[in-house]
C-alpha atoms as a PDB file:
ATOM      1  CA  UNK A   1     133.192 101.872 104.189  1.00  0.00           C
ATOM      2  CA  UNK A   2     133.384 105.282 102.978  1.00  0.00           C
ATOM      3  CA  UNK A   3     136.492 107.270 103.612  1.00  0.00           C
ATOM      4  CA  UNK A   4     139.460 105.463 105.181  1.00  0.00           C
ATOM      5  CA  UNK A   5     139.142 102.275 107.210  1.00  0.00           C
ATOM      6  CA  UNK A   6     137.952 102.583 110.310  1.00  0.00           C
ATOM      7  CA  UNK A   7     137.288  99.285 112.540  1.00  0.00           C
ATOM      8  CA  UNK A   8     133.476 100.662 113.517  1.00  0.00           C
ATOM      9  CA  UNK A   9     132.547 101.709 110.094  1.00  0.00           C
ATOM     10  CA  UNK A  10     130.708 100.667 106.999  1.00  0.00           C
ATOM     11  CA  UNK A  11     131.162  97.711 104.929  1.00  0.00           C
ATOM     12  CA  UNK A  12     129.394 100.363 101.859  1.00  0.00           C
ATOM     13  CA  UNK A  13     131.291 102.371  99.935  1.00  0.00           C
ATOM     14  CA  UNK A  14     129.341 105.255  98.131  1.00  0.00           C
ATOM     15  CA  UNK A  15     128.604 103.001  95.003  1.00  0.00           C
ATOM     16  CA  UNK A  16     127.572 100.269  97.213  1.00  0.00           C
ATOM     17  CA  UNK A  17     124.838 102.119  99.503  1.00  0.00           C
ATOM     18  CA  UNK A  18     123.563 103.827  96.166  1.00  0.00           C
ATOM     19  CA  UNK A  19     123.255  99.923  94.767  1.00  0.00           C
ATOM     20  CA  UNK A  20     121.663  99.175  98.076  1.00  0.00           C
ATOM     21  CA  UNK A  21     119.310 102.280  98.055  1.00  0.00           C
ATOM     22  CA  UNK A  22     118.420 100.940  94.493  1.00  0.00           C
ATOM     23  CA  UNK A  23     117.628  97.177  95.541  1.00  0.00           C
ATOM     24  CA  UNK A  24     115.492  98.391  98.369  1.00  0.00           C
ATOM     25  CA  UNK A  25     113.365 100.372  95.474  1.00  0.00           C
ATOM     26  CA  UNK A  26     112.749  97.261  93.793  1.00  0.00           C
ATOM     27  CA  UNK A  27     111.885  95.565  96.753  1.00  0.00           C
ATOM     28  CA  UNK A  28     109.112  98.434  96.760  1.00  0.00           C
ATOM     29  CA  UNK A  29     108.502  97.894  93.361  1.00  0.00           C
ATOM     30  CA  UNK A  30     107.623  94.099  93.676  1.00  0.00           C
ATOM     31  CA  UNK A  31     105.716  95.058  96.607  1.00  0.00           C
ATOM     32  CA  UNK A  32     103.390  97.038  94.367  1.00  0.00           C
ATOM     33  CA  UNK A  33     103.616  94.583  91.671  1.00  0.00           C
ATOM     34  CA  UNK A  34     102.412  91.978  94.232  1.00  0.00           C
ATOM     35  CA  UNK A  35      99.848  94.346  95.497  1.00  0.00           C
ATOM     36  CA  UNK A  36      98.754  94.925  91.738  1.00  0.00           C
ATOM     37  CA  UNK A  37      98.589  91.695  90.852  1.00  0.00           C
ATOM     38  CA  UNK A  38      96.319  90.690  94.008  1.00  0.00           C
ATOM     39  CA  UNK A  39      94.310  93.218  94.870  1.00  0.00           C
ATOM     40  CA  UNK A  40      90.457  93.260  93.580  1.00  0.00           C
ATOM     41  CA  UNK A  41      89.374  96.559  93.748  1.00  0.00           C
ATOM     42  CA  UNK A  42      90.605  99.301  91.120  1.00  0.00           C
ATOM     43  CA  UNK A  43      91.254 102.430  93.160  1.00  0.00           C
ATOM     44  CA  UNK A  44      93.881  99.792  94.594  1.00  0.00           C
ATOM     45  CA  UNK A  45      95.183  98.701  91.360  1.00  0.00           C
ATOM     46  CA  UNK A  46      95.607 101.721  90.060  1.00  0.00           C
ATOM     47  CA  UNK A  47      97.383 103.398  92.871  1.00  0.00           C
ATOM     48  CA  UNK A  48      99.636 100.426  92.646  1.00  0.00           C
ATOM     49  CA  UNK A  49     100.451 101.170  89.085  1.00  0.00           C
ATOM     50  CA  UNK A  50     100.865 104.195  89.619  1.00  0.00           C
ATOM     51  CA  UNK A  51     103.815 103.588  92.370  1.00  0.00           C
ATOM     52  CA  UNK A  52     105.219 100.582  90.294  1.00  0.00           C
ATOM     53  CA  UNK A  53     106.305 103.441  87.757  1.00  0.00           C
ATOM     54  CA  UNK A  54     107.595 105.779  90.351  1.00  0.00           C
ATOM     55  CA  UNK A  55     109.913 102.630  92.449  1.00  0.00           C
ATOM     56  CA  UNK A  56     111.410 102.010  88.810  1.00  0.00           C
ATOM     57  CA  UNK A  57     111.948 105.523  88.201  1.00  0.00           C
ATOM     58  CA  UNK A  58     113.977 105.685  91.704  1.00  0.00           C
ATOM     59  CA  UNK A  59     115.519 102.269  91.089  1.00  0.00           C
ATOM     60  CA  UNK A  60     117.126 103.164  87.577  1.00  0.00           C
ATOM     61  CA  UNK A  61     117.771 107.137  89.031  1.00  0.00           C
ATOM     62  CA  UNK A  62     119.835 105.374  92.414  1.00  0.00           C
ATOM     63  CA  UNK A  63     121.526 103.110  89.929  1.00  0.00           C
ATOM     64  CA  UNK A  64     122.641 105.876  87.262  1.00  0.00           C
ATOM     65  CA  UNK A  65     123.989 107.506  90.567  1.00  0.00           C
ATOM     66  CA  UNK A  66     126.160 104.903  91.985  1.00  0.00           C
ATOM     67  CA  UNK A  67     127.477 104.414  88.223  1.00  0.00           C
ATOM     68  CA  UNK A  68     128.626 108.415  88.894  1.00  0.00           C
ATOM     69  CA  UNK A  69     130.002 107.554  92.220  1.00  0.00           C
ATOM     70  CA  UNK A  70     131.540 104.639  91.128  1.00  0.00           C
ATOM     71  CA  UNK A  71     133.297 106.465  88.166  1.00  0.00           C
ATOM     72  CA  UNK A  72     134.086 109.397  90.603  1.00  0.00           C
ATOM     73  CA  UNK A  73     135.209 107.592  93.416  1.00  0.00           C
ATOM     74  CA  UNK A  74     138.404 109.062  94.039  1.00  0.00           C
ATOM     75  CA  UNK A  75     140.392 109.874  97.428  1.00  0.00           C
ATOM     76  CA  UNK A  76     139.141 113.659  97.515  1.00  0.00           C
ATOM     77  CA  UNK A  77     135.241 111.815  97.939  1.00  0.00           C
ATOM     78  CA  UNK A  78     136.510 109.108 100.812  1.00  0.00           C
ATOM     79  CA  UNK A  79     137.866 112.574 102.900  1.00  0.00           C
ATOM     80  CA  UNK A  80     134.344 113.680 102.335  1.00  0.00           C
ATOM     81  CA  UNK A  81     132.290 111.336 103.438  1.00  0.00           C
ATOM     82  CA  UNK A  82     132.160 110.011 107.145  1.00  0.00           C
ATOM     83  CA  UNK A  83     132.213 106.360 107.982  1.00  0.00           C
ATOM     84  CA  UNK A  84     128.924 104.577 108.552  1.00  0.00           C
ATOM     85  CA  UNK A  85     127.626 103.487 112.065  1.00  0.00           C
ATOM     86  CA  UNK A  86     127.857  99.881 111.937  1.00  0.00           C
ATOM     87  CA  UNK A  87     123.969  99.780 113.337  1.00  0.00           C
ATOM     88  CA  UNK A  88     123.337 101.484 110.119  1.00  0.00           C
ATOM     89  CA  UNK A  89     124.744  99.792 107.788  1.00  0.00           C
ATOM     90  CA  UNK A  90     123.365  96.488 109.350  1.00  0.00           C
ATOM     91  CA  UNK A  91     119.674  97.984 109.143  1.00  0.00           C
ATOM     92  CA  UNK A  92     120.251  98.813 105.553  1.00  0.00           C
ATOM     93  CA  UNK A  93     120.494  95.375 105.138  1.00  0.00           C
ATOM     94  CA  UNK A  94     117.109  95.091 106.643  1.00  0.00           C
ATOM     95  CA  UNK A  95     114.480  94.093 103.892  1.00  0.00           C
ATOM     96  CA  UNK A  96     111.396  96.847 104.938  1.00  0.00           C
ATOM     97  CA  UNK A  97     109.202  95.348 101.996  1.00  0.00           C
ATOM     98  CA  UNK A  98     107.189  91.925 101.524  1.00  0.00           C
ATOM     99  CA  UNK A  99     107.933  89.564  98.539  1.00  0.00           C
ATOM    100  CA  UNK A 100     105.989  89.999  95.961  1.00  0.00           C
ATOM    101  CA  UNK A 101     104.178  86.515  95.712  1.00  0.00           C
ATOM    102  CA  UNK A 102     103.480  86.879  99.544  1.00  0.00           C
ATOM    103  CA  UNK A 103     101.786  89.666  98.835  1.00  0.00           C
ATOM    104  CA  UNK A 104     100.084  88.878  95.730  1.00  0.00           C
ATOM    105  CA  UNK A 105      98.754  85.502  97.610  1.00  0.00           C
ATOM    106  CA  UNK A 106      97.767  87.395 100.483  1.00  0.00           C
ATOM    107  CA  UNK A 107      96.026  90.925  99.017  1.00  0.00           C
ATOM    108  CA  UNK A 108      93.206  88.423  97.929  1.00  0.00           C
ATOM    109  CA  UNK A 109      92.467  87.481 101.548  1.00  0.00           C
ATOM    110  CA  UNK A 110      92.974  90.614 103.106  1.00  0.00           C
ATOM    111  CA  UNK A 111      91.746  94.118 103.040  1.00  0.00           C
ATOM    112  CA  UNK A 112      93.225  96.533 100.849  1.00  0.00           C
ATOM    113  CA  UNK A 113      93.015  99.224 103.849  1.00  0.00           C
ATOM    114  CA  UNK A 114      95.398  97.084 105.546  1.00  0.00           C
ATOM    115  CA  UNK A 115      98.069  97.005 102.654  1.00  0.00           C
ATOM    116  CA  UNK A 116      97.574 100.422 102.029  1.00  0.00           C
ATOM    117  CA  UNK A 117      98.572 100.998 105.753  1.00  0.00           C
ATOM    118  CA  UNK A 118     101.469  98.673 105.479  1.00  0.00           C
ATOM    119  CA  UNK A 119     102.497 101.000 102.490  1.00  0.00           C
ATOM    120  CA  UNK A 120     102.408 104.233 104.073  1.00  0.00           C
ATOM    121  CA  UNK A 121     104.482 102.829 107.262  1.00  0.00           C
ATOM    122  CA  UNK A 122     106.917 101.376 104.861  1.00  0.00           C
ATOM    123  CA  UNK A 123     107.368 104.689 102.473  1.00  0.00           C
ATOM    124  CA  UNK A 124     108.279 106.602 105.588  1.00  0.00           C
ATOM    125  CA  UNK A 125     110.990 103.879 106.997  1.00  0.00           C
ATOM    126  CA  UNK A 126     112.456 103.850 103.713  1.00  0.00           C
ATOM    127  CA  UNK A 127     112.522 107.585 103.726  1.00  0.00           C
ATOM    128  CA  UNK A 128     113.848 107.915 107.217  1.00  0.00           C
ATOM    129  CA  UNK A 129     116.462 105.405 106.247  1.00  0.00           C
ATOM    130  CA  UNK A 130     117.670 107.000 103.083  1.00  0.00           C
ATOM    131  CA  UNK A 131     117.807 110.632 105.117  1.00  0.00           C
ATOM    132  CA  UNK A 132     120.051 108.767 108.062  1.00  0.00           C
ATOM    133  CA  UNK A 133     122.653 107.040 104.656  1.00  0.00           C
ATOM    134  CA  UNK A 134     122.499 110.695 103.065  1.00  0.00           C
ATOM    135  CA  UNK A 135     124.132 111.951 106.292  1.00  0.00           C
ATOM    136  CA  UNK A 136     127.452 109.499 105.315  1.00  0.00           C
ATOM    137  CA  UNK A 137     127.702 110.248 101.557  1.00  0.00           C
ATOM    138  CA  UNK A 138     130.062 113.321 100.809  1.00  0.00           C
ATOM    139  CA  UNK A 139     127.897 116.464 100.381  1.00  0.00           C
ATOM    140  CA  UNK A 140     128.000 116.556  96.660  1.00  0.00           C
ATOM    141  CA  UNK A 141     126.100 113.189  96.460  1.00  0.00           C
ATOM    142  CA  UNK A 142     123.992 114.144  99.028  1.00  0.00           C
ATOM    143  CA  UNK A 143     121.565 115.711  96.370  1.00  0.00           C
ATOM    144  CA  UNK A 144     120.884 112.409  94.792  1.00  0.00           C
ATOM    145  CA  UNK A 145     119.472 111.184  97.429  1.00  0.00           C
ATOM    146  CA  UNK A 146     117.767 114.389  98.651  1.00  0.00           C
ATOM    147  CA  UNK A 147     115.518 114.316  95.539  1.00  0.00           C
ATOM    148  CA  UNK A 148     114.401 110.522  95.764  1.00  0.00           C
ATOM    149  CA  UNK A 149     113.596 111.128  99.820  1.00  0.00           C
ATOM    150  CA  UNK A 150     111.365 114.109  98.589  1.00  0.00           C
ATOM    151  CA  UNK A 151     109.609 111.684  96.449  1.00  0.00           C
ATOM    152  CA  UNK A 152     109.223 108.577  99.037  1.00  0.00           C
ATOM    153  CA  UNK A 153     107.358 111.455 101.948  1.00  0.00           C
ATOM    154  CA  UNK A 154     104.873 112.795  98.673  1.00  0.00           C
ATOM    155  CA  UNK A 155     104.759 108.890  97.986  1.00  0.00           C
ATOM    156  CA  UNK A 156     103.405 108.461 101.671  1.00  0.00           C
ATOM    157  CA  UNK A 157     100.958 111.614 101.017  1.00  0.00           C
ATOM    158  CA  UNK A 158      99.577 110.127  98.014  1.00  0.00           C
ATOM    159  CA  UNK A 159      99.010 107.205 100.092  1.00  0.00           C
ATOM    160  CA  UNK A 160      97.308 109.079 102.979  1.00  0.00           C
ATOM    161  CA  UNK A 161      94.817 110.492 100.374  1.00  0.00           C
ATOM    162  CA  UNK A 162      94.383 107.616  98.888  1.00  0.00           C
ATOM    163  CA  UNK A 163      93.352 105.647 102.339  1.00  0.00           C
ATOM    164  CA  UNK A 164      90.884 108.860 102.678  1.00  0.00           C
ATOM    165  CA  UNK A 165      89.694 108.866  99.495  1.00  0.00           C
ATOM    166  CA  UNK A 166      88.250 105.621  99.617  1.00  0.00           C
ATOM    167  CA  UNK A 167      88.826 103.600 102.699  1.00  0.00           C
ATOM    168  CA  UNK A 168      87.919 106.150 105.495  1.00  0.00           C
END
């Protein structure tokens, strides 16, 4: 929970929903990986690469950050930061990605429009999630995440003119 116990709020601390904001960037990573892995044609492949690179740069950016909040944690941050909605922490709990060997099985026997579509639906939950968790960290975290939730909507972009580009 961030801030002083409350019986309807989080189970996260700062640290903790940065950690979890990191594991759910790996879950996009392996996602790609998956996706890279399966997937026959190369505008596919390569748009996978490139978005394996960017998930690791978020993973290892939200995990340098809840290092800092975890060093920094101090009573001045919990009166900061409001509690989290129970719902909310629950959903961030929520895995919004496919494993990576499901996806690597399954990208040869599907088409790559319909992964690419999966992508773009799960770069903007992901985003929308991470903009709803800002809201709870104290407002000099709050950067942190701003940043990365720029990068997941230009992530979905990319992925919009990629589907145009050569599926549409």
């Amino acid at each position: 929970m961030f801030g002083r116990p409350e019986a309807k709020g989080s189970p996260y601390s700062q640290a903790q929903a940065l950690e979890r904001l990191a594991a759910m960037e790996l879950e996009a990573r392996a996602f790609y990986e998956g996706l890279f892995e399966g997937a026959v044609s190369e505008p596919v492949r390569n748009l996978a690469a490139m978005m394996i690179r960017a998930e690791t740069r978020h993973h290892k950016r939200f995990l340098a950050y809840a290092e800092r909040a975890r060093r920094k944690e101090s009573d001045a941050d919990s009166d900061s930061a409001r509690p989290m909605p129970a719902d909310l922490a629950r959903t961030m709990g929520v895995k919004l990605w496919p494993a990576k060997e499901t996806i690597r099985k399954s990208a040869k026997l599907s088409r790559d429009l319909d992964f690419i579509r999966f992508a773009i639906r799960a770069e903007a939950q992901t985003a929308v999630l991470m903009t709803q968790v800002r809201m709870y960290l104290p407002p000099e975290r709050r950067g942190y995440v701003s940043r990365v939730i720029e990068e997941e909507w230009n992530h979905k972009r990319k992925l919009e003119e990629h589907l145009q580009q050569h599926f549409l």
